[in-house]
C-alpha atoms as a PDB file:
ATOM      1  CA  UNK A   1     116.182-236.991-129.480  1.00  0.00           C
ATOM      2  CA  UNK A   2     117.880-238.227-126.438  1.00  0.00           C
ATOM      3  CA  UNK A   3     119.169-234.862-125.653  1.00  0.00           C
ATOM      4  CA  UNK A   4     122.735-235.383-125.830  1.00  0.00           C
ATOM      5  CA  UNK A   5     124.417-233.424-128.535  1.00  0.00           C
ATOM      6  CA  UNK A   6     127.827-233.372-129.902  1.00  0.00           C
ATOM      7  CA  UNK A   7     130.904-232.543-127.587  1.00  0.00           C
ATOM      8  CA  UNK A   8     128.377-233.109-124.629  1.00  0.00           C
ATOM      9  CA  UNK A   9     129.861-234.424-121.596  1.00  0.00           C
ATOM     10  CA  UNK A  10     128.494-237.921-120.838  1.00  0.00           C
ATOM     11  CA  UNK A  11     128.335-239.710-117.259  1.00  0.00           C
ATOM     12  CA  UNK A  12     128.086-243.452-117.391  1.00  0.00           C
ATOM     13  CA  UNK A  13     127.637-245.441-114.472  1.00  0.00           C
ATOM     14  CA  UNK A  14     129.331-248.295-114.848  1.00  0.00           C
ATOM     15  CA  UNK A  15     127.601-250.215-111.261  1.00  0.00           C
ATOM     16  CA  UNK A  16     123.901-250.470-112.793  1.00  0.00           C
ATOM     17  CA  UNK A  17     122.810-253.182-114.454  1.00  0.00           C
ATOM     18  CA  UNK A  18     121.441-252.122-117.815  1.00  0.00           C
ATOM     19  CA  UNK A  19     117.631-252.244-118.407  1.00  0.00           C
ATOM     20  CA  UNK A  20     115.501-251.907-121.606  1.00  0.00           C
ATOM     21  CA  UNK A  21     115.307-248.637-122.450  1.00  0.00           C
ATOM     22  CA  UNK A  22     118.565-247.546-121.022  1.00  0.00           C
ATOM     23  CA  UNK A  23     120.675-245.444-122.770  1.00  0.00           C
ATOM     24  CA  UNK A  24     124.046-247.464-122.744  1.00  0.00           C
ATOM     25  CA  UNK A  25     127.768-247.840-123.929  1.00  0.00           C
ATOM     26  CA  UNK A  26     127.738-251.105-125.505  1.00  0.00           C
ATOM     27  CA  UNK A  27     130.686-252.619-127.279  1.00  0.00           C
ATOM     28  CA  UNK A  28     130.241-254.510-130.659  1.00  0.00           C
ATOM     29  CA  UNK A  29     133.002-256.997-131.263  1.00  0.00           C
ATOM     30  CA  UNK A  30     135.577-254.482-130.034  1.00  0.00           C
ATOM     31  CA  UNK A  31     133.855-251.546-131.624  1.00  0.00           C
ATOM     32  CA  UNK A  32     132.137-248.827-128.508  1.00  0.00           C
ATOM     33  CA  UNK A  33     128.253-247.504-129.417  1.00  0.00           C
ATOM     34  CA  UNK A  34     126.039-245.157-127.597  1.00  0.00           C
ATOM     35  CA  UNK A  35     122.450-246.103-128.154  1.00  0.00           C
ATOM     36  CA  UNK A  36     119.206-247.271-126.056  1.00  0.00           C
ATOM     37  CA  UNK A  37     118.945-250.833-124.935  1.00  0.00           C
ATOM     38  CA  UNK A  38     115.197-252.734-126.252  1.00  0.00           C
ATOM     39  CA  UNK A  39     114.178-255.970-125.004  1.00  0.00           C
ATOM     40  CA  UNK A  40     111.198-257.340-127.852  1.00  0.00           C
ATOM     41  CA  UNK A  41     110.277-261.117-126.434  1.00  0.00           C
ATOM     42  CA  UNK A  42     113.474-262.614-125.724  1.00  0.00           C
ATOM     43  CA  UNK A  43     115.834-261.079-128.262  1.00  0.00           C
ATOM     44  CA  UNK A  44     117.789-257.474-127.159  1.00  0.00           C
ATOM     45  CA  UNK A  45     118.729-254.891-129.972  1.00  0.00           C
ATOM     46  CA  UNK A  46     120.266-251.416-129.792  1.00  0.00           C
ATOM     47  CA  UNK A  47     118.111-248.375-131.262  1.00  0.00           C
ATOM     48  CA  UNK A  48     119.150-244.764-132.007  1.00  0.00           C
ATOM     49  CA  UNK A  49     116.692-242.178-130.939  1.00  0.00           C
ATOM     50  CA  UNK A  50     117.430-240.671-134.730  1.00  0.00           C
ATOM     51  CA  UNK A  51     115.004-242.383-136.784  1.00  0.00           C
ATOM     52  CA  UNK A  52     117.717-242.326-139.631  1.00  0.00           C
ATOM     53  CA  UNK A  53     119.631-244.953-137.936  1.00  0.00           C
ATOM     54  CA  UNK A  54     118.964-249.128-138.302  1.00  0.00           C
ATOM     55  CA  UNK A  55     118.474-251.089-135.091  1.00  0.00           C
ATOM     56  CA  UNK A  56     120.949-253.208-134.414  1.00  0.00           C
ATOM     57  CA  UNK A  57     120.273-257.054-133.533  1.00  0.00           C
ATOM     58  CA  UNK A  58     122.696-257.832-130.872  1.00  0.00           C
ATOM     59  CA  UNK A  59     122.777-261.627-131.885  1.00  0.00           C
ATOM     60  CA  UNK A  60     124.589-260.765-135.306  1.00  0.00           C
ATOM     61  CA  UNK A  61     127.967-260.170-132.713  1.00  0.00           C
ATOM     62  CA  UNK A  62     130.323-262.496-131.537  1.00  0.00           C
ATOM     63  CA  UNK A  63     130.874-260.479-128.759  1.00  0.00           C
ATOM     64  CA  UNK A  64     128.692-257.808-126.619  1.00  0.00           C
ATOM     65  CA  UNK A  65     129.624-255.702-123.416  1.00  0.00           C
ATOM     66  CA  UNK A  66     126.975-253.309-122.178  1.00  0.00           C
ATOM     67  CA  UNK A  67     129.808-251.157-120.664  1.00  0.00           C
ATOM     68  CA  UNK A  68     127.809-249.171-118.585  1.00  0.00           C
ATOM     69  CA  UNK A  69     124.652-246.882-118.703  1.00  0.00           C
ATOM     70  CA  UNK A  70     124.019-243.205-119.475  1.00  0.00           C
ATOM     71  CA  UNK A  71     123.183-241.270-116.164  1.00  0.00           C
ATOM     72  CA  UNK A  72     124.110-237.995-117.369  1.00  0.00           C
ATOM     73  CA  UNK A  73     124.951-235.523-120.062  1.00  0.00           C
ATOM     74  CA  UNK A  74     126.274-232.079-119.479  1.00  0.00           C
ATOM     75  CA  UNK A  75     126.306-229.077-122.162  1.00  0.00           C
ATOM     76  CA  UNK A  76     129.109-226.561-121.906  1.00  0.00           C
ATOM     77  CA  UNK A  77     127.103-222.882-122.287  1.00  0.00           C
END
């Protein structure tokens, strides 16, 4: 729902700082994710715009990098 799609091209800027409800490259005890950033009170999770998905609660990680945020994402035609 996001509108990137598989074998997209996808332009992350790695200079801003992350927001709630940016679409960002976060990494999950090693492990890279694409998914939008939500602040609820105090605590942060990571949502997929696919209702199919579960939100992850970023305080279940040892360690979390937002690696950048999602600027861009080209379709070949």
């Amino acid at each position: 729902n996001t509108g990137i799609y598989n074998n997209d091209l996808l332009i992350v800027d790695r200079s801003i700082n992350a927001k709630s409800g940016d679409v960002v490259v976060a990494i999950l005890d090693g492990e890279f994710t694409l998914k939008r950033l939500i602040k609820d009170n105090k605590n942060y999770y990571l949502k997929a715009d696919k209702e199919d998905y579960p939100i992850i609660d970023l305080c279940e990680y040892n360690e979390v990098i937002i690696w950048g945020v999602a600027i861009y994402s080209i379709h070949k035609l």
